[in-house]
C-alpha atoms as a PDB file:
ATOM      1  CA  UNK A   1     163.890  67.487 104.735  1.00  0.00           C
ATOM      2  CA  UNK A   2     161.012  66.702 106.260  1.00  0.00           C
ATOM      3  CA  UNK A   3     160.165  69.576 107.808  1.00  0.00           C
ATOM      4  CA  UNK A   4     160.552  71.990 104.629  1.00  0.00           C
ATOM      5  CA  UNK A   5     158.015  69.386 102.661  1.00  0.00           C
ATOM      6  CA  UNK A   6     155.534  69.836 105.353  1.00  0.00           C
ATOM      7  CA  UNK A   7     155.678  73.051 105.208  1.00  0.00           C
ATOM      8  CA  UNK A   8     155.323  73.494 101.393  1.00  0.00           C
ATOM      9  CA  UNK A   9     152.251  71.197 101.523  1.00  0.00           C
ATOM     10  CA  UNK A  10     150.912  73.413 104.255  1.00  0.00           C
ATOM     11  CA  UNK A  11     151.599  76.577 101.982  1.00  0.00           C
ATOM     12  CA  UNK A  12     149.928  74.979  98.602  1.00  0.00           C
ATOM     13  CA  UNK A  13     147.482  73.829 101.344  1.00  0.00           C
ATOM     14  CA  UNK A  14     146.626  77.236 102.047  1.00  0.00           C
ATOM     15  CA  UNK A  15     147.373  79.278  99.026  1.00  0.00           C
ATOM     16  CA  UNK A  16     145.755  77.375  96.124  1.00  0.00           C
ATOM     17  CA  UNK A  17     141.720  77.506  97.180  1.00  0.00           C
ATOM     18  CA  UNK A  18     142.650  81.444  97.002  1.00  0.00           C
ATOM     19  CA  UNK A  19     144.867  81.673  94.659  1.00  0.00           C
ATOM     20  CA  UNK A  20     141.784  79.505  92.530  1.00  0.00           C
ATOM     21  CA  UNK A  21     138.916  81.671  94.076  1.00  0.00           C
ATOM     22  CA  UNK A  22     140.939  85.044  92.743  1.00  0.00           C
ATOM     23  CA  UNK A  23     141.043  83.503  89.405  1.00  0.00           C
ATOM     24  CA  UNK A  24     137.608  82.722  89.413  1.00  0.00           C
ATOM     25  CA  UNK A  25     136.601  86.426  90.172  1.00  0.00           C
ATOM     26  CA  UNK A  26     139.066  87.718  87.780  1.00  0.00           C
ATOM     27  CA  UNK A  27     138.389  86.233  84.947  1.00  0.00           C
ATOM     28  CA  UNK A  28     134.493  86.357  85.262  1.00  0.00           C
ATOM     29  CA  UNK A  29     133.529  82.945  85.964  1.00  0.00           C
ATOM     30  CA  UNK A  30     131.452  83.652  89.008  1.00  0.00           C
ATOM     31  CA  UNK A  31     127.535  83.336  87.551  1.00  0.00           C
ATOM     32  CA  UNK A  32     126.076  86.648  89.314  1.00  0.00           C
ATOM     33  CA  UNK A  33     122.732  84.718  90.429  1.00  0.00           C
ATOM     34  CA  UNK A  34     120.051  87.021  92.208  1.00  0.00           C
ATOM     35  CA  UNK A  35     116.651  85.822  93.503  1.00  0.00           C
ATOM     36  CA  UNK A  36     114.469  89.044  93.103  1.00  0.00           C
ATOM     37  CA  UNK A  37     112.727  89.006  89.802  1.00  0.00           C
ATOM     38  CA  UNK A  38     112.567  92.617  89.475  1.00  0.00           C
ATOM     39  CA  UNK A  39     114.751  95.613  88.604  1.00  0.00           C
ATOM     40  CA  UNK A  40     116.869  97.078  91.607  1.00  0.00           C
ATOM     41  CA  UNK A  41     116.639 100.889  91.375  1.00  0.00           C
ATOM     42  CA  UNK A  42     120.028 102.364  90.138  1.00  0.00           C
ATOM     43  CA  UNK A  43     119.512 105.439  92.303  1.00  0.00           C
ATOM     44  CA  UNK A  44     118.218 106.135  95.849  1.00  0.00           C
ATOM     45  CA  UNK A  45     114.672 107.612  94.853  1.00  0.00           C
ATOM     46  CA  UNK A  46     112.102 108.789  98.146  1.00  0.00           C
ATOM     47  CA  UNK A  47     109.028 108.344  96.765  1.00  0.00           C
ATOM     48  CA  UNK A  48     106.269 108.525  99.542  1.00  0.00           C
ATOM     49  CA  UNK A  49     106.641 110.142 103.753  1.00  0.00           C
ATOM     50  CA  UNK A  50     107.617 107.201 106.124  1.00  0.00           C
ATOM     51  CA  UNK A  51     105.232 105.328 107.731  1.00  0.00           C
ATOM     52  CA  UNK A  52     104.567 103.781 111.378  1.00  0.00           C
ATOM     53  CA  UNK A  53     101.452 101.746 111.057  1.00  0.00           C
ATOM     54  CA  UNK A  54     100.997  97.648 109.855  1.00  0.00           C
ATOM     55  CA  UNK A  55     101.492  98.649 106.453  1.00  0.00           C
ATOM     56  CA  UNK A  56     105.246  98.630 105.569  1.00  0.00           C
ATOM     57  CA  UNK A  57     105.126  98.034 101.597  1.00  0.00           C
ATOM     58  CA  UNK A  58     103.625 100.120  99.408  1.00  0.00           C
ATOM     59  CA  UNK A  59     103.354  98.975  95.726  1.00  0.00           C
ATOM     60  CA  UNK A  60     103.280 102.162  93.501  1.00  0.00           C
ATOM     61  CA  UNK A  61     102.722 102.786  89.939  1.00  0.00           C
ATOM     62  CA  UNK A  62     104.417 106.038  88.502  1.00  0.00           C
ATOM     63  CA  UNK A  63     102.894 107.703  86.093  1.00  0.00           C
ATOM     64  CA  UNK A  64     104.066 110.860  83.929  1.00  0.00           C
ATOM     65  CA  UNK A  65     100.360 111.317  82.679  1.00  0.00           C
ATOM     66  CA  UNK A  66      97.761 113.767  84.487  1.00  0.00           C
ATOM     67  CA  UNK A  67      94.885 111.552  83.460  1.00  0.00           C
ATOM     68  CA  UNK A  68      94.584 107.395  83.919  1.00  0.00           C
ATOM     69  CA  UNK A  69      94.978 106.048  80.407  1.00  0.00           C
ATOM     70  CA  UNK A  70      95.191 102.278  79.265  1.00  0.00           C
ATOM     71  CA  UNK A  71      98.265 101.054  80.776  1.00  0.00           C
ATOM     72  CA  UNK A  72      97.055 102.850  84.200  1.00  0.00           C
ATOM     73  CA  UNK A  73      94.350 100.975  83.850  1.00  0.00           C
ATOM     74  CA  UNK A  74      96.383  97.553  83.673  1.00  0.00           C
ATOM     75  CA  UNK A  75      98.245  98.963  86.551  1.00  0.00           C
ATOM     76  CA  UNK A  76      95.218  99.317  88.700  1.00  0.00           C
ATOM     77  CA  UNK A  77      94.041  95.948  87.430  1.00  0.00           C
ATOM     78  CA  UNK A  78      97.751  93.974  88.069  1.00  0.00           C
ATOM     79  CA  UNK A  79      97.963  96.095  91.212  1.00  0.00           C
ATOM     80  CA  UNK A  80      94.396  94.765  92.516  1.00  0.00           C
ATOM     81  CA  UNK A  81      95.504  91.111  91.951  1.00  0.00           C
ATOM     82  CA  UNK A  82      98.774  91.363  93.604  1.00  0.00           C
ATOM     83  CA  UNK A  83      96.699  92.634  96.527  1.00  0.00           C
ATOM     84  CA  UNK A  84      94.220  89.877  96.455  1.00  0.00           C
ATOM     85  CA  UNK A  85      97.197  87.297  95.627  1.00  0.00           C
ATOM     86  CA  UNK A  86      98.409  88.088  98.888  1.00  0.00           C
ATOM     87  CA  UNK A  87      95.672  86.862 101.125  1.00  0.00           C
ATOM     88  CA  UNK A  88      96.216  87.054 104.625  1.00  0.00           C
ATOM     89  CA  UNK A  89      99.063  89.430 104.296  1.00  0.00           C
ATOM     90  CA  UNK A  90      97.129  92.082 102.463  1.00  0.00           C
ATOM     91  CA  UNK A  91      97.489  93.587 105.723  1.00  0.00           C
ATOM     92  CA  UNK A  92     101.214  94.478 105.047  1.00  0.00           C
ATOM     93  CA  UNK A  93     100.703  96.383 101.422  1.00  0.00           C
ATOM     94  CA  UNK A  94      99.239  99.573 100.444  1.00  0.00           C
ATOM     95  CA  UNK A  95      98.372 100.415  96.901  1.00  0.00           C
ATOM     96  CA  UNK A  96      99.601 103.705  95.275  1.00  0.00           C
ATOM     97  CA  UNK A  97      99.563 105.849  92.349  1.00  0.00           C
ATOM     98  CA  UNK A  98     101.615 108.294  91.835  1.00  0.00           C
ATOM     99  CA  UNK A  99     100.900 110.892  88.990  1.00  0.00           C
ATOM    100  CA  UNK A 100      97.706 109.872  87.446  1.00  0.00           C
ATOM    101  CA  UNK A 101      93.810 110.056  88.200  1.00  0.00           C
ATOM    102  CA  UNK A 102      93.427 106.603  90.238  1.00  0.00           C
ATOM    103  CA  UNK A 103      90.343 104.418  91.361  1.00  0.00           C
ATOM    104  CA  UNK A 104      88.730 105.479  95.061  1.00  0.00           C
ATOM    105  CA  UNK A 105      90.786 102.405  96.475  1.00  0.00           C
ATOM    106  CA  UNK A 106      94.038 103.493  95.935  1.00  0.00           C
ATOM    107  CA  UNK A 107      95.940 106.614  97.286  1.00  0.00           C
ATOM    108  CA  UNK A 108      97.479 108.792  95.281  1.00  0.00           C
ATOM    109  CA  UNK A 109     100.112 111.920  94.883  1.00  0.00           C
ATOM    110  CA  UNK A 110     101.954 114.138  92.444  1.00  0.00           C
ATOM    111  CA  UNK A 111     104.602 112.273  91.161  1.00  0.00           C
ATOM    112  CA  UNK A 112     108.223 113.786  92.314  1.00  0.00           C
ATOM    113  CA  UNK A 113     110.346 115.000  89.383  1.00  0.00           C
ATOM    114  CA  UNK A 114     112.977 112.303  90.333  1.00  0.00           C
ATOM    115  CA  UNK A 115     110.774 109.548  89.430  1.00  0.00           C
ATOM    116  CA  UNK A 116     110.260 111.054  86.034  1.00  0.00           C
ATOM    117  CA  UNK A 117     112.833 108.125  84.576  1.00  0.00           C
ATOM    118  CA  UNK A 118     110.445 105.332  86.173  1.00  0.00           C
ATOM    119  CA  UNK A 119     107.242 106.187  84.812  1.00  0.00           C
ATOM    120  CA  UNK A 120     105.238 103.432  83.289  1.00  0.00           C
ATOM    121  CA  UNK A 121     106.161 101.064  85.915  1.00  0.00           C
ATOM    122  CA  UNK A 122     105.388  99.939  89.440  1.00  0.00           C
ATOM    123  CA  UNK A 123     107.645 100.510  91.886  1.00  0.00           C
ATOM    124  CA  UNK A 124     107.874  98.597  95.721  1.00  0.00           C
ATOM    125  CA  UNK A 125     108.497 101.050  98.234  1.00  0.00           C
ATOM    126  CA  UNK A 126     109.592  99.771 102.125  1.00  0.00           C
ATOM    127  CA  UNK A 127     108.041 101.729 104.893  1.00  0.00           C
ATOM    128  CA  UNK A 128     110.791 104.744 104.739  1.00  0.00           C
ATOM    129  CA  UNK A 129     109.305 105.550 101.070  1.00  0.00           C
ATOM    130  CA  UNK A 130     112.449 104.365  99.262  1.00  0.00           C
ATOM    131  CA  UNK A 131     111.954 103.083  95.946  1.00  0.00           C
ATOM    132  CA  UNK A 132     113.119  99.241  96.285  1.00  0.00           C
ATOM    133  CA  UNK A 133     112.501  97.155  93.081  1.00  0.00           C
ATOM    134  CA  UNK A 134     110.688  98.300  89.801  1.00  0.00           C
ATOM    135  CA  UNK A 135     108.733  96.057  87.671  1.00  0.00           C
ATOM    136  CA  UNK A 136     107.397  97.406  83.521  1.00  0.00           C
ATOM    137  CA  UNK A 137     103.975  97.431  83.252  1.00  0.00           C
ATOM    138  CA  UNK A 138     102.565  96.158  79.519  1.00  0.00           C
ATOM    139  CA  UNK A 139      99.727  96.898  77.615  1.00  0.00           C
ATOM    140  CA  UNK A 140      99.144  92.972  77.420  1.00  0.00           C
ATOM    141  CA  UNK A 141      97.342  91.444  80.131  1.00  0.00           C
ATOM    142  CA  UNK A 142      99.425  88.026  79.390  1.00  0.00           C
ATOM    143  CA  UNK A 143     102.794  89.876  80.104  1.00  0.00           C
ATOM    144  CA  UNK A 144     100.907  91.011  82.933  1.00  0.00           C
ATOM    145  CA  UNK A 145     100.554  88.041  84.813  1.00  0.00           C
ATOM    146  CA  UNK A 146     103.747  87.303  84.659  1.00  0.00           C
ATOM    147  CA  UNK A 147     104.619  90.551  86.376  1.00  0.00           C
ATOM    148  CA  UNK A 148     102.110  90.133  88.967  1.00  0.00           C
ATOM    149  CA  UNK A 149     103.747  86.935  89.859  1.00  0.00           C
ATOM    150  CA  UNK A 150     107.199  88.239  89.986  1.00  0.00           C
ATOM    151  CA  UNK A 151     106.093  91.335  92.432  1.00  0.00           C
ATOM    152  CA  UNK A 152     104.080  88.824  94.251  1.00  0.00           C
ATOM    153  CA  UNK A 153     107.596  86.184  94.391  1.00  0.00           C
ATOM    154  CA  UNK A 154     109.262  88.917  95.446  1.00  0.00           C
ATOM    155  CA  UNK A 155     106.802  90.957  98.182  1.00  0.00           C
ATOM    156  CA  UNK A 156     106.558  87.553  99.844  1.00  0.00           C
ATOM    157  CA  UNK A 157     110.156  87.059 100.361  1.00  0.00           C
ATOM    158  CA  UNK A 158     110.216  90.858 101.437  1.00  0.00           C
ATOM    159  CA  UNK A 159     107.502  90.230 104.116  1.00  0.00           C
ATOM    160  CA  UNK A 160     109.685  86.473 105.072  1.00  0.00           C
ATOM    161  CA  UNK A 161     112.589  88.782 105.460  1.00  0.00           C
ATOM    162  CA  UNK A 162     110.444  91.540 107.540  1.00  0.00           C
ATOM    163  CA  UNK A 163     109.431  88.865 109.815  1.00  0.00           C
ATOM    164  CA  UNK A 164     113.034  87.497 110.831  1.00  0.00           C
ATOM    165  CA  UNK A 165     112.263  83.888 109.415  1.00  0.00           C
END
């Protein structure tokens, strides 16, 4: 007798933090929590030829437009204070854009026809040129600033990461 009801404890023991934890996951209880602010890309998307030198992330606005118009403009701008934002690790970020007539401090390219479905937004790209997290861009510079503090939240953690601590 005693045996058997040591082993049935055992088995509940053992069987009913899964059997709970299954339930949990079936029935949608789990909260899916991230910590990125911005929008994972859906799709793999190369956007720029890998790179070997200090500068690892690239944050690139994507632009369907041949010429810069206003919301380039508060891309450059939002772009520019992310930059300056990041102080001493400025040294880990290069600023792109990708599609439109851009300022002399940024480097820019054709846009790839892939990227077509991101345009309007800036886009953080890891030193292979894959597209990482995208962030809209707004015509309001109040909206703005609460971008710029998202892609600086999360190109912090990205460089935290990149350094192993």
């Amino acid at each position: 007798m005693q045996k058997s009801r040591f082993l049935i404890l055992f088995i509940l023991c053992l069987g009913l933090p899964l059997a709970a934890a299954q339930a949990v996951l079936s029935f949608g209880w789990f909260g899916d929590s991230t910590s990125n602010k911005g929008q994972w890309l859906t799709q793999e998307l190369l956007l720029l030829p890998a790179v070997a030198g200090k500068q690892h992330w690239r944050l690139v606005y994507l632009s369907a437009e041949p010429h810069c118009d206003s919301r380039c403009e508060e891309a450059a701008y939002l772009q520019q204070q992310v930059y300056q934002a990041l102080g001493r690790k400025q040294d880990y970020l290069a600023l792109w854009q990708l599609g439109a007539g851009t300022a002399a401090t940024m480097q820019n390219a054709e846009l790839p026809a892939v990227a077509q479905a991101y345009a309007g937004q800036l886009v953080v790209v890891d030193a292979q040129g894959l597209g990482l997290l995208s962030y809209p861009v707004a015509l309001q510079r109040p909206k703005n600033v609460q971008t710029g503090k998202a892609i600086l939240a999360d190109l912090n953690k990205l460089l935290k990461y990149e350094r192993g601590l």
